[in-house]
Each structure stands twice: as structure tokens, then as C-alpha cells.
N, C-alpha and C. Protein backbone atom coordinates (compact mmCIF):
# COMPACT_ATOMS: atom_id res chain seq x y z
N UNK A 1 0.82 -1.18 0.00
CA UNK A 1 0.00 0.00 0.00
C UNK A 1 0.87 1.24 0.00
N UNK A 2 2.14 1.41 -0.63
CA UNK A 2 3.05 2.42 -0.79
C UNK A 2 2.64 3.25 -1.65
N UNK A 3 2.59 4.46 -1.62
CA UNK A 3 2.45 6.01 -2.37
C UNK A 3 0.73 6.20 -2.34
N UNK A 4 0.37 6.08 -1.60
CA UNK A 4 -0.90 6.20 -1.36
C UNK A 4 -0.48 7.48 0.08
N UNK A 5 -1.22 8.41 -0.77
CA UNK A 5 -1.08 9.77 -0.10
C UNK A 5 -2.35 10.21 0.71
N UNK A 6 -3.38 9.95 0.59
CA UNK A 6 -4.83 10.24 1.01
C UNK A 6 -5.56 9.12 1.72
N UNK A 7 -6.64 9.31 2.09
CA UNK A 7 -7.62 8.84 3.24
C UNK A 7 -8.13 8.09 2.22
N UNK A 8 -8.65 8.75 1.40
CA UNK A 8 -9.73 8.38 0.34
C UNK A 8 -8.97 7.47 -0.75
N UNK A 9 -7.31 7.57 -1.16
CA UNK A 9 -6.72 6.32 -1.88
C UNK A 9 -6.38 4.85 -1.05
N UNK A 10 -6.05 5.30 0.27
CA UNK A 10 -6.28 4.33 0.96
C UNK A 10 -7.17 3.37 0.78
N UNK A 11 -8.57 3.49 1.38
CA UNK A 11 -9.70 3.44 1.15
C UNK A 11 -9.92 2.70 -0.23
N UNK A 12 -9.70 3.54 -1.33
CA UNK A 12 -10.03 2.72 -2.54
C UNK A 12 -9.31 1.84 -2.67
N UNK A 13 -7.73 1.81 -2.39
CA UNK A 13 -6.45 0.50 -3.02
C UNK A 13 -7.13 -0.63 -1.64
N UNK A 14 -7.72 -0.53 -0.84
CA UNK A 14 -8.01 -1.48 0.15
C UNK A 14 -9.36 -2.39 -0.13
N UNK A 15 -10.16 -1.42 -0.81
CA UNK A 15 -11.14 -2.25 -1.42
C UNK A 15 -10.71 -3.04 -2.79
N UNK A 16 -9.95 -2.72 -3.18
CA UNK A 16 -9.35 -3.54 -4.64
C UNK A 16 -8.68 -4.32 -4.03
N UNK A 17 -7.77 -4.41 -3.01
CA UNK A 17 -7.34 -5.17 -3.00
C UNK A 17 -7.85 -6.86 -2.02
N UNK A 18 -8.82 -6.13 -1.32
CA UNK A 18 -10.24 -7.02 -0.37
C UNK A 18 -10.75 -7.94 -1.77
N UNK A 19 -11.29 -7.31 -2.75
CA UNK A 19 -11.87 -7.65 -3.75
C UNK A 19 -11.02 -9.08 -4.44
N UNK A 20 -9.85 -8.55 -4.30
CA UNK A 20 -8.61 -9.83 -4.87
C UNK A 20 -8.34 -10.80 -4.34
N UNK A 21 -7.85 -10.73 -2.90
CA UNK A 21 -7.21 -11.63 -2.26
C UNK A 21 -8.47 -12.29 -1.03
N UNK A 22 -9.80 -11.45 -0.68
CA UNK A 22 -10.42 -12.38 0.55
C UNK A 22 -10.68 -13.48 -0.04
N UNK A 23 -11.21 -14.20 1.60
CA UNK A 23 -10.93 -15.79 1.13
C UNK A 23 -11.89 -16.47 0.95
N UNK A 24 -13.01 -15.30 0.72
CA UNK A 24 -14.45 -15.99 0.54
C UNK A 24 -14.48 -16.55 -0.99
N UNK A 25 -13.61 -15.56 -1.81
CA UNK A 25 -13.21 -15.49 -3.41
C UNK A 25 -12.47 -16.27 -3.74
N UNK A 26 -11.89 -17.15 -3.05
CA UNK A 26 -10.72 -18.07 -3.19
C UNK A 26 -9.34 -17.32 -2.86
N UNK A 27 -8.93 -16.47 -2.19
CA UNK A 27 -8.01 -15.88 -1.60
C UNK A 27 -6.92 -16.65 -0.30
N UNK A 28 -6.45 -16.18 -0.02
CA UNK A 28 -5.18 -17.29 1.01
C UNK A 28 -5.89 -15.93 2.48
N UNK A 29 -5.86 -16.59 3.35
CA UNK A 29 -6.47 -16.00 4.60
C UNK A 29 -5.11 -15.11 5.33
N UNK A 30 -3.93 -15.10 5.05
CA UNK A 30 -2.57 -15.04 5.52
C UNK A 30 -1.84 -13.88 4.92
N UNK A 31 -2.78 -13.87 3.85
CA UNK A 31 -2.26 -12.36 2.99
C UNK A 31 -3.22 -11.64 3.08
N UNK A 32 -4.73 -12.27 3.36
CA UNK A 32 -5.90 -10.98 3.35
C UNK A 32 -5.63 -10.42 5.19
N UNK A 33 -5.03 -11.31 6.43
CA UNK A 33 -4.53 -10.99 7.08
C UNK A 33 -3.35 -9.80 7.24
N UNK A 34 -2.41 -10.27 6.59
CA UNK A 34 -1.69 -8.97 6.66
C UNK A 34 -2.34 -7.72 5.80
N UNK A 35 -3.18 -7.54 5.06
CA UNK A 35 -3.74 -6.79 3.92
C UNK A 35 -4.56 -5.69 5.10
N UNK A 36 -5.66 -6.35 6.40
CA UNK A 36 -5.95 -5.65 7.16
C UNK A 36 -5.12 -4.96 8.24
N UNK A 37 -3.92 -5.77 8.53
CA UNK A 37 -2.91 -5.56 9.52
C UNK A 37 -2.04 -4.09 8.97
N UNK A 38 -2.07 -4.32 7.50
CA UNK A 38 -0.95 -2.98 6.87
C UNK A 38 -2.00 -1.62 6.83
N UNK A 39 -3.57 -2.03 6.38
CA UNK A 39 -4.15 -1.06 5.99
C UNK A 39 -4.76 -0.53 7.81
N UNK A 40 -4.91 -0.88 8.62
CA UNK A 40 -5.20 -0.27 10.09
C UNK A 40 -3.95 0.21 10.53
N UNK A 41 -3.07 -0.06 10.19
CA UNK A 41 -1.51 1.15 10.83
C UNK A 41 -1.67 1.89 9.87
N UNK A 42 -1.72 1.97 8.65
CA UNK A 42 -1.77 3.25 7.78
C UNK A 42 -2.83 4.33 7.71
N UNK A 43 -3.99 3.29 8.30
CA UNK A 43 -5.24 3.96 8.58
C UNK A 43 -5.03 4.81 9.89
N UNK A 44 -4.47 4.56 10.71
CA UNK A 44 -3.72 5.39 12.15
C UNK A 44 -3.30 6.17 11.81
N UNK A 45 -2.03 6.00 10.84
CA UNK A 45 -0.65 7.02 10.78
C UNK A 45 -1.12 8.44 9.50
N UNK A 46 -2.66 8.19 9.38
CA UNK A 46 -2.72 8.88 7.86
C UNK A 46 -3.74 10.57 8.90
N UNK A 47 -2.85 11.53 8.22
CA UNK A 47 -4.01 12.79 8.65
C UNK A 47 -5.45 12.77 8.38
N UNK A 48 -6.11 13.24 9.52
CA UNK A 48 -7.83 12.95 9.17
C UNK A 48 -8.04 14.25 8.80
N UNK A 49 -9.50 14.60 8.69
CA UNK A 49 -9.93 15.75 8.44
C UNK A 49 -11.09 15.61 9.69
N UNK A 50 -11.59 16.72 10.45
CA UNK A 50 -12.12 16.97 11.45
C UNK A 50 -13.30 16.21 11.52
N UNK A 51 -14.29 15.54 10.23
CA UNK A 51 -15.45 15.27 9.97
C UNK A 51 -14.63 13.27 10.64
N UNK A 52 -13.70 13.22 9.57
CA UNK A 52 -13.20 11.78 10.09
C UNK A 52 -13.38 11.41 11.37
N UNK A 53 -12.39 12.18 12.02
CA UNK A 53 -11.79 12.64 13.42
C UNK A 53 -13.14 12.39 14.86
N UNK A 54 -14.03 12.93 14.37
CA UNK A 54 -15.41 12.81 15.07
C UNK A 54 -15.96 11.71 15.46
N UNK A 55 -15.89 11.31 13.89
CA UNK A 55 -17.09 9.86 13.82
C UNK A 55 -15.88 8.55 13.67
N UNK A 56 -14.78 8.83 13.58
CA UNK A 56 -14.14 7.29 13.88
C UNK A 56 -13.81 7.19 14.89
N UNK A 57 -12.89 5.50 14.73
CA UNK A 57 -13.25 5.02 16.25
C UNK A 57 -11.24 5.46 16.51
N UNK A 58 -10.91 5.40 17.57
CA UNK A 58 -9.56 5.49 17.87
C UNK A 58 -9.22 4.09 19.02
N UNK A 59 -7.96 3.84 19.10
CA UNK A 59 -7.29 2.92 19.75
C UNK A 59 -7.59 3.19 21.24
N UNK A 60 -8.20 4.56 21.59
CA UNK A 60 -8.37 4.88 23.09
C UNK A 60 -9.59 4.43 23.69
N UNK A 61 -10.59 4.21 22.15
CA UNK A 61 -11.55 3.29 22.71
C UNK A 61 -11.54 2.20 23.08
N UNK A 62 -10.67 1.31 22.33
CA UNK A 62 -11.00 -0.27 22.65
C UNK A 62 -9.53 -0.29 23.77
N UNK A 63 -8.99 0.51 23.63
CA UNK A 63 -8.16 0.53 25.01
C UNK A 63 -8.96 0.52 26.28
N UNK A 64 -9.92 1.86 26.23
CA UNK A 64 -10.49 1.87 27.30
C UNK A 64 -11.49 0.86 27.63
N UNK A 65 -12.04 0.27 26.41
CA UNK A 65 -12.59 -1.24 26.84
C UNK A 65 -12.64 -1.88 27.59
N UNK A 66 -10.84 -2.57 27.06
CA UNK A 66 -10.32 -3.30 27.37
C UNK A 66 -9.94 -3.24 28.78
N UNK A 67 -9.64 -2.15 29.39
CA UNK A 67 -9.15 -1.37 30.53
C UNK A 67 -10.12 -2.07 31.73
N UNK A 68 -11.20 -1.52 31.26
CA UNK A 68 -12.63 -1.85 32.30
C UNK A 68 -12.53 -3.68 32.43
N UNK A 69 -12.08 -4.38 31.55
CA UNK A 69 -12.57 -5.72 31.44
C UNK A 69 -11.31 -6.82 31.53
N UNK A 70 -9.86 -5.79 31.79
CA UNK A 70 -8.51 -6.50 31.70
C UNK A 70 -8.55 -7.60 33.37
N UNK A 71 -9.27 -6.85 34.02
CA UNK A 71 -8.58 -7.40 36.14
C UNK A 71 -9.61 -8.55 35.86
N UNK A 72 -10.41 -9.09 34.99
CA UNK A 72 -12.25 -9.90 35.29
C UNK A 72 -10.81 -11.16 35.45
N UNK A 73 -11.61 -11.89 36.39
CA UNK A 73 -10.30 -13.67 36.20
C UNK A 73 -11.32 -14.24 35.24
N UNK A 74 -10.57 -15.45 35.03
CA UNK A 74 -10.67 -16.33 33.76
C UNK A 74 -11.76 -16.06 32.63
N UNK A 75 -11.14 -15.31 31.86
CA UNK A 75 -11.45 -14.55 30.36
C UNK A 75 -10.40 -14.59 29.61
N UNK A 76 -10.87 -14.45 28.29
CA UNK A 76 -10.11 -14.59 27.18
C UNK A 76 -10.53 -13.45 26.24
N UNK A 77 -9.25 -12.69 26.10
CA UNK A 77 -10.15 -11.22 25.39
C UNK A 77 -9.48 -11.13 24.14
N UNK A 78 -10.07 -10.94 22.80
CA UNK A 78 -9.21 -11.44 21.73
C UNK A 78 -10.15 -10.04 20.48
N UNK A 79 -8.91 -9.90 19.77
CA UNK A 79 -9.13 -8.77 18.84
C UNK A 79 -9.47 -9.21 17.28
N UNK A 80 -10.64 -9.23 17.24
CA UNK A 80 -10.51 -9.90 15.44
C UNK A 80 -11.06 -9.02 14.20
N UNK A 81 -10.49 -8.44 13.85
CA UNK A 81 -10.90 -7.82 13.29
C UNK A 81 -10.69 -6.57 13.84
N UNK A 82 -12.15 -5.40 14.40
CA UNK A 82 -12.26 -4.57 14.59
C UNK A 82 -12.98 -4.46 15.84
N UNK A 83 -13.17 -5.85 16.32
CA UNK A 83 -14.66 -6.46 17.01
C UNK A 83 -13.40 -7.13 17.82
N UNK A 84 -13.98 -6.83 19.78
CA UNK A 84 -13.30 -7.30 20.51
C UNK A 84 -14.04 -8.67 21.08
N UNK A 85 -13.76 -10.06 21.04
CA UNK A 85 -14.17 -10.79 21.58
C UNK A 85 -13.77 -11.28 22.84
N UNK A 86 -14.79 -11.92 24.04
CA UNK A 86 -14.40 -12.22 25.30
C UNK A 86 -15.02 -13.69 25.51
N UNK A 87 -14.36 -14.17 25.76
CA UNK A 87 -14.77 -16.29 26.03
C UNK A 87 -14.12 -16.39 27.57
N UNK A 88 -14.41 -17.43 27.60
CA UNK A 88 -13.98 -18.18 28.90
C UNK A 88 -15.17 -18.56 29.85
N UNK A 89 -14.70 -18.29 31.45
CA UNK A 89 -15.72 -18.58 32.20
C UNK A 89 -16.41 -16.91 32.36
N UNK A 90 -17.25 -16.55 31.77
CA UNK A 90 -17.67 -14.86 31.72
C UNK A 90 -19.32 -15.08 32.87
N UNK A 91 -19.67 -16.10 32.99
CA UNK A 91 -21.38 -15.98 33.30
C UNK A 91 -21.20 -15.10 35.06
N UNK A 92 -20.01 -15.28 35.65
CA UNK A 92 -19.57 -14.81 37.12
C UNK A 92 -18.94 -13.64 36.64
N UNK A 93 -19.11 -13.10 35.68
CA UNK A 93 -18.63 -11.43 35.05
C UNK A 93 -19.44 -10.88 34.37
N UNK A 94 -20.54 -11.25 34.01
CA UNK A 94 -21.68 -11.00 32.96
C UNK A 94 -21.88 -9.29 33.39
N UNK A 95 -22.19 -9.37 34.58
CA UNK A 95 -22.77 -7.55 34.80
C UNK A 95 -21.44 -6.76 34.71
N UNK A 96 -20.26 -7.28 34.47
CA UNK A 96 -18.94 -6.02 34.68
C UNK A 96 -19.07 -6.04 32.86
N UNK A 97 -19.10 -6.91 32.09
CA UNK A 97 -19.09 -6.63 31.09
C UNK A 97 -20.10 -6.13 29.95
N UNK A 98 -21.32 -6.15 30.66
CA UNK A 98 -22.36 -5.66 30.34
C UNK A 98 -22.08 -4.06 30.56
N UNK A 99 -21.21 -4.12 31.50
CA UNK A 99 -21.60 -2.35 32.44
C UNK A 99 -20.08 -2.04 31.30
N UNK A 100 -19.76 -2.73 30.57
CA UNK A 100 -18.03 -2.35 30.05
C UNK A 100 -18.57 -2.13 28.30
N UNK A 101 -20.26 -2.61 28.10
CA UNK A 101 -20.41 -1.78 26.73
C UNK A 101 -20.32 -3.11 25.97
N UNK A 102 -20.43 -4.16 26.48
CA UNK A 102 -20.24 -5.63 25.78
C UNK A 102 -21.58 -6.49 25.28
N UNK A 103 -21.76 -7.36 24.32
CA UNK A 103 -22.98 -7.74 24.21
C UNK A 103 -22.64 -9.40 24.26
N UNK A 104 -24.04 -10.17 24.36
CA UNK A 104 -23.76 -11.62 24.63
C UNK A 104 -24.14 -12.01 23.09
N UNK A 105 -23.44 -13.22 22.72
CA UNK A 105 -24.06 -13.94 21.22
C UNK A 105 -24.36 -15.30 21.76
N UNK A 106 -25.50 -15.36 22.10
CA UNK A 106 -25.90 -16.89 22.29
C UNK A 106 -25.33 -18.03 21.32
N UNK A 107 -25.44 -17.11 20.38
CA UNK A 107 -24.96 -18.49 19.03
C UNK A 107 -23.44 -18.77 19.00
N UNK A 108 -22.64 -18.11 19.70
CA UNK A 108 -21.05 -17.92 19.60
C UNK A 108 -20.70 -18.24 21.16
N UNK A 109 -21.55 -18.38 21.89
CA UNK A 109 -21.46 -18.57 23.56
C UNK A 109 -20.31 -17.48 23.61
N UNK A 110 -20.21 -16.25 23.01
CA UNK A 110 -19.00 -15.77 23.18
C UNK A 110 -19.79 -13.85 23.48
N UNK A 111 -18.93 -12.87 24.25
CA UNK A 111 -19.31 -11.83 24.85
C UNK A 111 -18.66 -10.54 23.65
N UNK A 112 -19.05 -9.77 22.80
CA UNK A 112 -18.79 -9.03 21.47
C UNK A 112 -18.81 -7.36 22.17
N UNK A 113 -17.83 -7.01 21.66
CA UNK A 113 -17.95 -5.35 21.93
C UNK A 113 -17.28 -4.62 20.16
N UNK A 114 -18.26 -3.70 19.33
CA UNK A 114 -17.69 -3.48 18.51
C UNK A 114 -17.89 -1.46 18.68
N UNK A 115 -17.01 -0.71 17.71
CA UNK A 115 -17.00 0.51 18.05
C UNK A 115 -18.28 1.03 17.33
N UNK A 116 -19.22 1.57 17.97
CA UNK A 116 -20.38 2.44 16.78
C UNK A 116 -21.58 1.11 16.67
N UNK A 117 -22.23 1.67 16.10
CA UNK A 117 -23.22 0.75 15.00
C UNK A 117 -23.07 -0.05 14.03
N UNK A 118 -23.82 -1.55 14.44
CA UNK A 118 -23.13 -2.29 13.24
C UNK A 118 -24.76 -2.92 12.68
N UNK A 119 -24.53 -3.11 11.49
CA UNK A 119 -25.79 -3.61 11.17
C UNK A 119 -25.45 -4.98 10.08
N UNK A 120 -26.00 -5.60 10.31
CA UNK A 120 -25.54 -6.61 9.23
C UNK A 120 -26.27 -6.49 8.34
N UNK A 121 -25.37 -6.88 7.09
CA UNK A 121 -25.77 -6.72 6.11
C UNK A 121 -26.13 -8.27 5.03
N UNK A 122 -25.58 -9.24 5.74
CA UNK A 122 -25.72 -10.23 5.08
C UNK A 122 -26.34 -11.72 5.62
N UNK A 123 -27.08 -13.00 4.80
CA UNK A 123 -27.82 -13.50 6.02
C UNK A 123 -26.70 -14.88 6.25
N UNK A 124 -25.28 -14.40 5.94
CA UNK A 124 -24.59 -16.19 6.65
C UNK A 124 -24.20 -15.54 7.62
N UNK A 125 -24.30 -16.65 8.66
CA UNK A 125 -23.95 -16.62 10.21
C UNK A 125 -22.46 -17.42 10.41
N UNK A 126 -21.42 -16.76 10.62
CA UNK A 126 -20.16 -17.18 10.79
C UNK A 126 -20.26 -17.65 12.15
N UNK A 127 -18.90 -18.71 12.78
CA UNK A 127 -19.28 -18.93 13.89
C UNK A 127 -17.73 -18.00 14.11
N UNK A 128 -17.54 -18.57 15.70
CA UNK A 128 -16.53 -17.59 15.91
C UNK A 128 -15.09 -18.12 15.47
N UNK A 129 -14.21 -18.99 15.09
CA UNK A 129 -13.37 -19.82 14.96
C UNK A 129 -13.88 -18.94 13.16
N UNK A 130 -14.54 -19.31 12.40
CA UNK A 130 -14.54 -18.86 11.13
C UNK A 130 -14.41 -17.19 10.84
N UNK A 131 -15.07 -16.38 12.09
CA UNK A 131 -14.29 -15.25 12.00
C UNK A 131 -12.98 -14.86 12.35
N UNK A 132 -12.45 -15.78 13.13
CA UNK A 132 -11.19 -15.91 13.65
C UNK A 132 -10.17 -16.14 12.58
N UNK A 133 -10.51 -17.00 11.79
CA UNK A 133 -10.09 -17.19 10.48
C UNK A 133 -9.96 -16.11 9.38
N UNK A 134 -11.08 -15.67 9.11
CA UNK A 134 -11.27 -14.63 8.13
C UNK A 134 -10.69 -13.32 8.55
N UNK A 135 -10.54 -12.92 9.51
CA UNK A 135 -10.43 -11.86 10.08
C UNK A 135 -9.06 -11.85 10.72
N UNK A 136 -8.49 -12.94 11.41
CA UNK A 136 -7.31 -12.35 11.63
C UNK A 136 -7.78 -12.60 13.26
N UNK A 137 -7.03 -12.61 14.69
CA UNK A 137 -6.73 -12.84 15.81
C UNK A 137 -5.86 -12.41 16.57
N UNK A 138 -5.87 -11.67 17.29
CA UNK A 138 -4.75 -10.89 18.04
C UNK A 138 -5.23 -11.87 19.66
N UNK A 139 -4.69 -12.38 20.56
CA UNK A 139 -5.48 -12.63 22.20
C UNK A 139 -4.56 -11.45 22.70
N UNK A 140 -5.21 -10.69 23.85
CA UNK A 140 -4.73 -10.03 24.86
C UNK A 140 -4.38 -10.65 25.69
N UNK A 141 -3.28 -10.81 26.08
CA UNK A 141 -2.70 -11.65 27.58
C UNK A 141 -2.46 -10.72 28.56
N UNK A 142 -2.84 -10.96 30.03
CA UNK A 142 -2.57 -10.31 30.84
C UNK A 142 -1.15 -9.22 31.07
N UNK A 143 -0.57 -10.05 30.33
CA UNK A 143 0.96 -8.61 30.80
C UNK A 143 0.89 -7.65 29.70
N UNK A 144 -0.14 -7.99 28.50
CA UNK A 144 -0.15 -7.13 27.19
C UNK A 144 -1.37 -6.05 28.01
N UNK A 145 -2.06 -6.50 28.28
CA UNK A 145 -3.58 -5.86 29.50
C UNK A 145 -2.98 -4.91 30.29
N UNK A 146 -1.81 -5.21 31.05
CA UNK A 146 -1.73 -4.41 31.90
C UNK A 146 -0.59 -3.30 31.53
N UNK A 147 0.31 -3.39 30.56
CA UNK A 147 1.01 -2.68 30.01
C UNK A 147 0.22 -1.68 29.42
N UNK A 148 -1.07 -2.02 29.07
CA UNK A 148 -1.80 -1.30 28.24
C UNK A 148 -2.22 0.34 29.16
N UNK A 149 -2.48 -0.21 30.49
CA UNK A 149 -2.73 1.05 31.52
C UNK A 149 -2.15 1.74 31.73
């Protein structure tokens, strides 16, 4: 994604290149991985314009998330995508993470926090291991949690 000067070329060389390599299309999951990994640091490091600036999300959010939900014991807090996921034993944490802006997916037995409004747009139901896949996986480990404060 080199010589891409703007918000808006960004943006477009990222959808061409989504278009090429995801792996719904027959794409390798390992390059559409790094493809999101290069285009969210560039998406950081690139000047906004005040309208951007407003309505996107920043790293201080899902920091501060994460912040509220790092001390809970046995959880598993994992970054996929854009969408923070939480597993483990959560049902003896349910109200800290409820009160932390988190939602439950019965169908994923798994606890979802994403930035803004999301609406789906499509009717297949991924499970979570297949978004894990598609999307890419970061886990937060406790000394990454607490460095974070």
C-alpha cells in the first residue's frame, strides 16, 4: 500500500485489494490478514480531516474497553478484526461486562464489543473460529492488559 497519499486512496487501493485476495473469493487468509494488519496502521498514521476525526473510532476506545474488562479472572479477550471478543468462564462477570459496553451472542457462547453501530448486512452466520479465520486474531494476555494502563 506504498504512495498512497490520502484517506480516500487508501480506502479505494483497500477495497481492490479485499476484492482480490479475501478468502471468501478463493483468496489465502494469511495475505488478506496482513492486507488488514498494513491497511489499520496506515489507517492510524494517515491525517484525518475533522469530519473523520469525530465519527471514527480510535485505539483509546477499545483501550479503554479493554481497561474496564482487563482485572475480570478467567477470560479470554481477543481482537478480530475490529470487534473485541471475550470467552472463557464470563457468566460470574456478565454484569462487569455488560456495564463495560459488551454484548452476549448466544450463538457464539461468546461476549462481542464493537466501536459504533453495526448492522448486518448479510444472512450467513459465521461462527466464531470462522471469523477468527477470516479476520485475523490478536489474544490479549494479561501482561499485554496491563502494560496497556
Amino acid at each position: 500500500m506504498n504512495g498512497v497519499e490520502t484517506l480516500q486512496e487508501l480506502k479505494q487501493l483497500y477495497r481492490k485489494l479485499v476484492k482480490e485476495h479475501h478468502p471468501d473469493i478463493g483468496g489465502d487468509t494469511a495475505v488478506m490478514t496482513q492486507i488488514n494488519l498494513e491497511f489499520e496502521y496506515l489507517y492510524e498514521s494517515m491525517p484525518k480531516t475533522k469530519q473523520e476525526q469525530a465519527s471514527g473510532e480510535s485505539a483509546e476506545d477499545y483501550m479503554g474497553v479493554v481497561n474496564k474488562v482487563s482485572g475480570l479472572p478467567d477470560i479470554k479477550i481477543e481482537l478480530c478484526g475490529t470487534w473485541l471478543w471475550v470467552t472463557g468462564s464470563t457468566y460470574q462477570v456478565k454484569d462487569q461486562l455488560k456495564a463495560a459496553g459488551f454484548r452476549f451472542s448466544p450463538k457464539k457462547q461468546a461476549w462481542y464489543w464493537y466501536y459504533g453501530k453495526y448492522r448486518k448486512t448479510g444472512r450467513r452466520q459465521l461462527s466464531l473460529d470462522e471469523i477468527r479465520r477470516l479476520y485475523g486474531t490478536k489474544e490479549l494476555e494479561t501482561k499485554e492488559r496491563v502494560a496497556i494502563t
